[in-house]
Protein backbone atom coordinates (compact mmCIF):
# COMPACT_ATOMS: atom_id res chain seq x y z
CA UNK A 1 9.64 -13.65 -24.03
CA UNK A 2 9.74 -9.77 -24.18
CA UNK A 3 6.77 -9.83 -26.19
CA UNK A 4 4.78 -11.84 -23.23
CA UNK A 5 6.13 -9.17 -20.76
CA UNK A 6 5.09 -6.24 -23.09
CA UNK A 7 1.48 -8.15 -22.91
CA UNK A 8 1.28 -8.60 -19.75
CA UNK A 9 2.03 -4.53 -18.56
CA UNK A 10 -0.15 -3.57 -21.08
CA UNK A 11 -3.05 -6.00 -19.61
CA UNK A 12 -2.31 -4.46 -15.68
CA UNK A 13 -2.66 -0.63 -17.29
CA UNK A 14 -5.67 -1.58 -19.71
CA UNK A 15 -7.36 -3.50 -16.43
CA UNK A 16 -7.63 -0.34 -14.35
CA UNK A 17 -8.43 2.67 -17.19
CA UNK A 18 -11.52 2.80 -14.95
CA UNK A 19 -9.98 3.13 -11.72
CA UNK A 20 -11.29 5.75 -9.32
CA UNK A 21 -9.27 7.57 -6.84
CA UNK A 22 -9.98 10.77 -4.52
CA UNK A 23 -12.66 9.06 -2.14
CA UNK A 24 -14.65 8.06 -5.42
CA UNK A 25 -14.15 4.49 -4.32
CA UNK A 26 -14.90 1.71 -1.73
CA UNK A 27 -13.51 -0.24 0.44
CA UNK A 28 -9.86 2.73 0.80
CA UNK A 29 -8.89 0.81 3.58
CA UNK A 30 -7.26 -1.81 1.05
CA UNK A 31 -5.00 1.09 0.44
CA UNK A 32 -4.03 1.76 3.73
CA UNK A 33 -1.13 -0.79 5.38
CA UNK A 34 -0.54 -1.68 8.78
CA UNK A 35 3.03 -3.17 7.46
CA UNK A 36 5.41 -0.95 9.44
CA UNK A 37 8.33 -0.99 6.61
CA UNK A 38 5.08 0.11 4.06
CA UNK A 39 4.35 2.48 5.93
CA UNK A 40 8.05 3.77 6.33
CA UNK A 41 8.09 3.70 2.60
CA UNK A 42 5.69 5.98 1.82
CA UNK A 43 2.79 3.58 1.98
CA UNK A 44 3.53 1.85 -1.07
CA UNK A 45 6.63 -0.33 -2.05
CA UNK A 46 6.59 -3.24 -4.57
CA UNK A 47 10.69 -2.64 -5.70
CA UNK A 48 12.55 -5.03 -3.46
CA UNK A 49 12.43 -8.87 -3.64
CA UNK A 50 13.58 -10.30 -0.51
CA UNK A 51 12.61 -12.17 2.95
CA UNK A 52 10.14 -9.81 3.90
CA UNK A 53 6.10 -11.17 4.06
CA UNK A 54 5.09 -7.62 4.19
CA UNK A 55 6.54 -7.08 0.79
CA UNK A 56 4.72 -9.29 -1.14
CA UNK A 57 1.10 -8.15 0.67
CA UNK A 58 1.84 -5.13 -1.89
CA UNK A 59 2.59 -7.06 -5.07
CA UNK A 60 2.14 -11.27 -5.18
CA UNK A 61 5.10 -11.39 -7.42
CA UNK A 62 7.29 -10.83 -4.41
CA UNK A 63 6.73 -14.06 -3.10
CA UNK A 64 9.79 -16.35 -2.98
CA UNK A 65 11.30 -19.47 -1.57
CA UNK A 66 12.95 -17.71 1.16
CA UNK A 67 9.38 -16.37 3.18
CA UNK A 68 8.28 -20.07 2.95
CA UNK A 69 7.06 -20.66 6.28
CA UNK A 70 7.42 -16.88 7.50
CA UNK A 71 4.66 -15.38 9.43
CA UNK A 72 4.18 -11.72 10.41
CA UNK A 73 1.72 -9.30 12.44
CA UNK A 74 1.38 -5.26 12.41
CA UNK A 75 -0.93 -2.85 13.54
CA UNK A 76 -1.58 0.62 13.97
CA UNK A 77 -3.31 3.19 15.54
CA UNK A 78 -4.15 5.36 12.96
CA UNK A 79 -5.84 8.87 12.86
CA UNK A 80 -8.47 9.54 15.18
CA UNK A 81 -7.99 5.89 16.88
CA UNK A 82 -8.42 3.85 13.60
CA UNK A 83 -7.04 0.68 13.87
CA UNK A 84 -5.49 -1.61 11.20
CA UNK A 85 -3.89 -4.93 11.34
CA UNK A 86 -2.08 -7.58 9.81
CA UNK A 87 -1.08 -11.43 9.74
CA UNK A 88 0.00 -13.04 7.44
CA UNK A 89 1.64 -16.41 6.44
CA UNK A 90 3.65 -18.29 3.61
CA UNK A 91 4.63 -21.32 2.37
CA UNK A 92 6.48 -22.12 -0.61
CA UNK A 93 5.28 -25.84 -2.59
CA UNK A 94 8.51 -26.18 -4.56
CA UNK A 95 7.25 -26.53 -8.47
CA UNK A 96 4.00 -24.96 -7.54
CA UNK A 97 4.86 -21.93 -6.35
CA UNK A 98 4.82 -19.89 -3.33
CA UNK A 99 1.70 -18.83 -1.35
CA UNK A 100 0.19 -16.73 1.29
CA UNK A 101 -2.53 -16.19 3.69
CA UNK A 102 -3.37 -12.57 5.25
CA UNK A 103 -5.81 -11.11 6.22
CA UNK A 104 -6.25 -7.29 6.40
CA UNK A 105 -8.30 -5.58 8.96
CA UNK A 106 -9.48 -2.11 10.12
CA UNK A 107 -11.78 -1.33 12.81
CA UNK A 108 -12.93 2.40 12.92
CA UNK A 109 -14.53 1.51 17.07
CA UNK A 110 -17.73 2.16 18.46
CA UNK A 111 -20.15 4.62 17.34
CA UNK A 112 -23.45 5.99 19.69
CA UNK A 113 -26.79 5.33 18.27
CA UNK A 114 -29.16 7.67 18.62
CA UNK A 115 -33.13 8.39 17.66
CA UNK A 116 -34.23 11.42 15.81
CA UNK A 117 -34.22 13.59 18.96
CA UNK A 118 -30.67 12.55 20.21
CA UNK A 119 -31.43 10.14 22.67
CA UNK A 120 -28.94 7.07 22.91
CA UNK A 121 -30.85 3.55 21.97
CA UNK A 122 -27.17 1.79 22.25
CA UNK A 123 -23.95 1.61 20.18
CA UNK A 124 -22.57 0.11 17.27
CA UNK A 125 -19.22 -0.62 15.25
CA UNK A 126 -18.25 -0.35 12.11
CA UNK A 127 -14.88 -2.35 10.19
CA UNK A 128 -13.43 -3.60 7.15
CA UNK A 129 -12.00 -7.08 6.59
CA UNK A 130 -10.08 -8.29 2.90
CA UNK A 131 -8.82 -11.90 3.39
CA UNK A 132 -6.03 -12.65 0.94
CA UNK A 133 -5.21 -15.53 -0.98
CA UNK A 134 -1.73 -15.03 -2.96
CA UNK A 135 0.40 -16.84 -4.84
CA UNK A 136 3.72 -16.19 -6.83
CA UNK A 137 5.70 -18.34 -9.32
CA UNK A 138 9.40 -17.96 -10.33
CA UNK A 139 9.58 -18.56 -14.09
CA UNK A 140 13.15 -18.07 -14.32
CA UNK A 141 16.03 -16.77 -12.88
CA UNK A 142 15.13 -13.38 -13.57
CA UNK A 143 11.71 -12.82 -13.96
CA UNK A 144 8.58 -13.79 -11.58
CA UNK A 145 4.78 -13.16 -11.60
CA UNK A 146 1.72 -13.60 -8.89
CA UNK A 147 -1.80 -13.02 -8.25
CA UNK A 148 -3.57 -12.75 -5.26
CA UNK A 149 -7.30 -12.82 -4.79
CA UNK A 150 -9.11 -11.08 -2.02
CA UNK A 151 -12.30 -11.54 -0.50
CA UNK A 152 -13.50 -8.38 1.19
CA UNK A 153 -15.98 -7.74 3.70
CA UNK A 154 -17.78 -4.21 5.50
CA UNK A 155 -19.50 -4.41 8.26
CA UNK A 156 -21.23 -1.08 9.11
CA UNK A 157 -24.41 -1.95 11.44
CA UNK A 158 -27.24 -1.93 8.88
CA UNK A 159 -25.02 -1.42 5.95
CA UNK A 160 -22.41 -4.13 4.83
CA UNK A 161 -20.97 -5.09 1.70
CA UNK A 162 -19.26 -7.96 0.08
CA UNK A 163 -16.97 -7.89 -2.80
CA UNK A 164 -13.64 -9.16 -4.56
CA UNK A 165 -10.20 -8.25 -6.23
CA UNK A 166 -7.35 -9.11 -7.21
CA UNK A 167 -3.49 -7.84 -7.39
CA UNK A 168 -2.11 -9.14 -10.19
CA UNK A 169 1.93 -8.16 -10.60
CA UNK A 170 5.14 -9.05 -12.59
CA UNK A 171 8.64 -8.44 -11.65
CA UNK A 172 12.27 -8.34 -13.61
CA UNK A 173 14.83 -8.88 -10.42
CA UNK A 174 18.37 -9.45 -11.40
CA UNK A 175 20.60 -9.93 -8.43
CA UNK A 176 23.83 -9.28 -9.75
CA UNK A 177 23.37 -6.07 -10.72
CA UNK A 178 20.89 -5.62 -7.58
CA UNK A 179 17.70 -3.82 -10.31
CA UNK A 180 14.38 -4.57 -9.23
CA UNK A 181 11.48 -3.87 -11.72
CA UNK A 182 7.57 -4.48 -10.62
CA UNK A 183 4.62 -3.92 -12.63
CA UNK A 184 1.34 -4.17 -11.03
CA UNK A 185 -3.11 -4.33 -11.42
CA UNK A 186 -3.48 -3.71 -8.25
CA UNK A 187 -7.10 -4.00 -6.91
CA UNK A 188 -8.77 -4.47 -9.70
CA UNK A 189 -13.10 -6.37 -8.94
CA UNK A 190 -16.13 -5.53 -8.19
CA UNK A 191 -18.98 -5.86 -5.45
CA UNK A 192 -21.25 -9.04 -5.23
CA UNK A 193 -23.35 -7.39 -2.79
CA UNK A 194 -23.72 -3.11 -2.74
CA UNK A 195 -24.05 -0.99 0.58
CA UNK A 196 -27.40 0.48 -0.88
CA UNK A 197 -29.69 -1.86 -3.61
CA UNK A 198 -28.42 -1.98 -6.77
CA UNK A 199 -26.19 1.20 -5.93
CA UNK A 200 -22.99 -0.38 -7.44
CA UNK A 201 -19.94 1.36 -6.56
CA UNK A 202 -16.26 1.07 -7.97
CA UNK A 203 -13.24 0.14 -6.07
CA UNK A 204 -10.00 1.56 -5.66
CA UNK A 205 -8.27 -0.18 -8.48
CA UNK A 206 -4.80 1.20 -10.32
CA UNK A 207 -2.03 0.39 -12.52
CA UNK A 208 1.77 1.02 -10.78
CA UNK A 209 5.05 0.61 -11.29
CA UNK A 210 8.26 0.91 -9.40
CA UNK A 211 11.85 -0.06 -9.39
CA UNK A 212 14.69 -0.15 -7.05
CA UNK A 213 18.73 0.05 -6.92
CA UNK A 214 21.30 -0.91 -4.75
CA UNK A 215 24.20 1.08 -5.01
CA UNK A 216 27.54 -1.26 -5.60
CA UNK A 217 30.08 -1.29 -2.36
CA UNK A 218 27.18 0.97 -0.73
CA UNK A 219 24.85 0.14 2.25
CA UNK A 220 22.41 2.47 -0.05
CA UNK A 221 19.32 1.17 -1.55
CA UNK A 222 16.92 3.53 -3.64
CA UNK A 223 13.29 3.01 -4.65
CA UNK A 224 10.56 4.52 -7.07
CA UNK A 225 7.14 4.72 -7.51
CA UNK A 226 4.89 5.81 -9.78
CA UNK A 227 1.48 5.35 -8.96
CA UNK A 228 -2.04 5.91 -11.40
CA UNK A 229 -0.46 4.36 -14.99
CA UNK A 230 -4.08 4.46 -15.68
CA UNK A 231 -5.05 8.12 -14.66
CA UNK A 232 -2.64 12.06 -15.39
CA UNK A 233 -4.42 14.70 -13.89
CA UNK A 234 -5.32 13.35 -9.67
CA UNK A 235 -5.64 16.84 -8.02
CA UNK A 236 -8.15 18.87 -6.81
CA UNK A 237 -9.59 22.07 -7.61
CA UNK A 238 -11.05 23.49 -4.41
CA UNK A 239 -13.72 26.51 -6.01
CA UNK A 240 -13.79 28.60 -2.58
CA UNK A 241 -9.90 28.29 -2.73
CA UNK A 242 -9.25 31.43 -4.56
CA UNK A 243 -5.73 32.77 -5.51
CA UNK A 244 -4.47 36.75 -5.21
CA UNK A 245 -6.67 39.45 -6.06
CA UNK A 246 -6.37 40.92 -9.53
CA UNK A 247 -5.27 44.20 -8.99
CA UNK A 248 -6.52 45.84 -11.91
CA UNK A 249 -10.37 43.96 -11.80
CA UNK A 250 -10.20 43.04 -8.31
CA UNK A 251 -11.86 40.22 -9.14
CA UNK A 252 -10.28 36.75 -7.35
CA UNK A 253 -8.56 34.22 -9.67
CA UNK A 254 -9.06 31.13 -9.08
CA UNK A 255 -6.03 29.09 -8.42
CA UNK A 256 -4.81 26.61 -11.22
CA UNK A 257 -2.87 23.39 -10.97
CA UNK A 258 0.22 23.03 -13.25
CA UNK A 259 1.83 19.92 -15.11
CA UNK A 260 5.06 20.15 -12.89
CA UNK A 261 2.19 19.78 -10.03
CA UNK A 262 0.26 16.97 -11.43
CA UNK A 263 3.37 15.11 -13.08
CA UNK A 264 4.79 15.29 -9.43
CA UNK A 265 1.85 13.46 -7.45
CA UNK A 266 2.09 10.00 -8.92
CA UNK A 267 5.59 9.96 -7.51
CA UNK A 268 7.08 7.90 -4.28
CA UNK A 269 11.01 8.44 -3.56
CA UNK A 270 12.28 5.90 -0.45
CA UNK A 271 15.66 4.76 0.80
CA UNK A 272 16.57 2.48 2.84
CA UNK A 273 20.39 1.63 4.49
CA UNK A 274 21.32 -1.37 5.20
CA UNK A 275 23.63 -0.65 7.73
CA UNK A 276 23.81 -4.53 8.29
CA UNK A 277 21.84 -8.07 8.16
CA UNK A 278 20.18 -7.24 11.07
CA UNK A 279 19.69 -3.48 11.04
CA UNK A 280 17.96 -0.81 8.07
CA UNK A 281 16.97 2.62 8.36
CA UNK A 282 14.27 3.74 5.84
CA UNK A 283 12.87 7.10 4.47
CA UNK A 284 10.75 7.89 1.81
CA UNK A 285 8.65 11.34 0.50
CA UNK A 286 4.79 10.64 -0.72
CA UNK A 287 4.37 13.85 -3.57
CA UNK A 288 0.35 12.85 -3.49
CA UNK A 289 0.42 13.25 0.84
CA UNK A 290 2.45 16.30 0.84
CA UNK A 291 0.13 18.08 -2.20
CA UNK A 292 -2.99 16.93 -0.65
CA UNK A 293 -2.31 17.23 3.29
CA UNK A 294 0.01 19.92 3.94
CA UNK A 295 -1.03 23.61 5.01
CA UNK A 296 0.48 26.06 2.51
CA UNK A 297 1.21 28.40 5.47
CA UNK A 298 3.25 25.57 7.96
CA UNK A 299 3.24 22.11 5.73
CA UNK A 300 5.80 20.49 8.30
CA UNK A 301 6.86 17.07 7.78
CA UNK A 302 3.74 16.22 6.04
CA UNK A 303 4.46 13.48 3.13
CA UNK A 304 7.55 12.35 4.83
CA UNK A 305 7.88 8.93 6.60
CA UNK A 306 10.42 7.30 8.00
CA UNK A 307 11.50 4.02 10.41
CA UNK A 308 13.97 0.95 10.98
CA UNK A 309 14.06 -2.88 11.06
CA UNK A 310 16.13 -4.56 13.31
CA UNK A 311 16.66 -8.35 14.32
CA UNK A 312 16.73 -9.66 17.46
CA UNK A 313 17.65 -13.48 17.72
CA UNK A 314 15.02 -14.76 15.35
CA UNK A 315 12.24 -12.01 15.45
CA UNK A 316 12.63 -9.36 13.20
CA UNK A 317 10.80 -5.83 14.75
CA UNK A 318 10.16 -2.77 12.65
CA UNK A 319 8.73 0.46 13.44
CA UNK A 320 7.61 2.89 10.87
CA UNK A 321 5.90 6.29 10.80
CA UNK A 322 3.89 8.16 8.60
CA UNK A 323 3.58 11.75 8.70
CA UNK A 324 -0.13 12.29 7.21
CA UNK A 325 -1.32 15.75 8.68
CA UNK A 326 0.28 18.88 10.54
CA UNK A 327 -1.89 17.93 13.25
CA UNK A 328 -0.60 13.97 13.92
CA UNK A 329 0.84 10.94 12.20
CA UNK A 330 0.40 6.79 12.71
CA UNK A 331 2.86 4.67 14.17
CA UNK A 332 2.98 1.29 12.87
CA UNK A 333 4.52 -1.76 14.30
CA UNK A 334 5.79 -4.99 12.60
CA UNK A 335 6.92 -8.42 14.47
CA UNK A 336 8.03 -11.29 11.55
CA UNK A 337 10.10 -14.83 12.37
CA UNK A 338 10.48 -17.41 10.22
CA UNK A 339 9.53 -20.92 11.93
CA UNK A 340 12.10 -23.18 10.46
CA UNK A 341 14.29 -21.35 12.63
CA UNK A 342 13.06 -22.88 15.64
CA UNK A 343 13.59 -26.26 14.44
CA UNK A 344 16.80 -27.91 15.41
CA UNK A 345 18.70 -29.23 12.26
CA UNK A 346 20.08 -32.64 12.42
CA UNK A 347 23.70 -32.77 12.80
């Protein structure tokens, strides 16, 4: 059975050796959730098997018995008045498996449309749609895999395009020790119809893995992430962003990137406490946000994120906020229930 497992991770990383990343890639917004405990979790998070729909949006493999007939909905205003949403739904077929509909939106608003001299003719919009079809199977008490298929959809006034993917993930969850393992493809397709004629562009596909830990006799739960299996080196080299002047030449030297630096940016370190059923905080730290984002001179809170679940009779709320930029964040919001708790069991 290890030997099948072995297969299967080296499948997910051998699936995405092409992946772009860096804005060399369409359709981002796949990469961006509206998922309020996501986002709290530095925007990525397949390590935790439980309840939670929003979970298994990241990695199919997630899906379990428990989320059968769960639905959820979060949105977000993101930067500049973005906006991305969720809603999602599962229901669990007993030897078949468990599955889910979602779909994924963002809508980046209304845009002027002008002639060559600036005179408005009108407006348009622009937006992105991915409808998900997922599905997860339990193979044993330990062990679980899912795919999930998306159908994705841009709609930018004269330009749209039309493609698919697919997330395909395995995880190792043992409960009694409380170890999470996920491996994941995540992304991985191609467009069926290009922005621009025969102009085929790549999508945002990657190999990841993560696992979490709940500390024994502690409310503590830790998670990690290590994004780009498929891809080392994912910084930048900005040329007009020179280093100190040589003293001797006086010649600028160009700054350089180091292994610690690159090593560091594939990482994701979260937390959550589970201060009870009904109540979690959650923190995590985003390396790739914080190298990218921050201002050397004031870098803030930028690649931290942070945020809380709490239940309220049968709704579970969550709130979770991403620090992007010095100059603003997103809040996200969540709202799950789970509908067979509004039916009245027989006495």
């Amino acid at each position: 059975m290890k030997k099948h497992y072995f297969a299967l991770i080296c499948f997910i990383i051998s699936a995405t050796s092409y992946a772009q990343i860096g804005g060399a890639s369409v359709y981002s917004f796949l990469n961006v959730p509206a998922s309020a405990r996501i986002a709290a979790l530095g925007g990525t998070f397949i390590s935790v098997r439980d309840n939670d729909i929003n979970s298994a949006l990241q990695a199919p493999s997630l899906l379990n018995e428990s989320m059968s007939k769960s639905i959820a909905l979060s949105a977000v205003t993101y930067v500049d008045g973005v906006k991305f949403g969720d809603a999602s739904y599962v229901k669990d077929f007993d030897k078949l498996g468990t599955f889910l509909a979602s779909m994924h939106y963002a809508n980046y608003g209304d845009f002027k449309e002008t002639d060559v001299y600036g005179d408005i003719q009108g407006t348009f919009h622009a937006s992105d749609y991915a409808l998900n079809i997922g599905w997860g199977y339990q193979y044993n008490p330990l062990f679980s895999f899912g795919a999930t298929i998306k159908g994705i959809y841009s709609d930018y006034y004269i330009y749209n395009a039309f493609g698919l993917a697919a997330d395909i993930s395995a995880t190792y969850y043992d409960s009694l020790r409380q170890w999470t393992i996920t491996a994941e493809a995540k992304n991985v397709g191609a467009q069926l119809k290009n922005y621009v004629k025969d102009n085929n562009e790549p999508l945002p596909a990657e190999a990841l893995i993560a696992v979490s830990k709940r500390l024994a006799h502690t409310p503590l739960r830790f998670n990690l992430t290590y994004r780009h299996l498929e891809k080392f080196d994912m910084s930048y080299s900005d040329p007009n962003d020179l280093g100190d002047v040589d003293p001797l030449t006086g010649e600028a030297q160009v700054k350089t990137i180091g292994f610690f630096n690159k090593f560091s940016r594939h990482f994701i370190v979260g937390a959550e406490v589970l201060l009870s059923k009904n109540f979690h905080l959650r923190a995590a730290y985003n390396f790739q946000r914080r190298r990218e984002l921050s201002i050397d001179s004031r870098p803030g809170t930028v690649g931290f994120s942070f945020g809380f679940g709490l239940k309220i009779s049968k709704f579970i709320l969550s709130y979770g906020r991403g620090n992007y930029h010095l100059a603003g964040g997103a809040n996200h919001f969540s709202i799950s229930t789970n509908l067979s708790e509004f039916i009245k069991k027989k006495s």
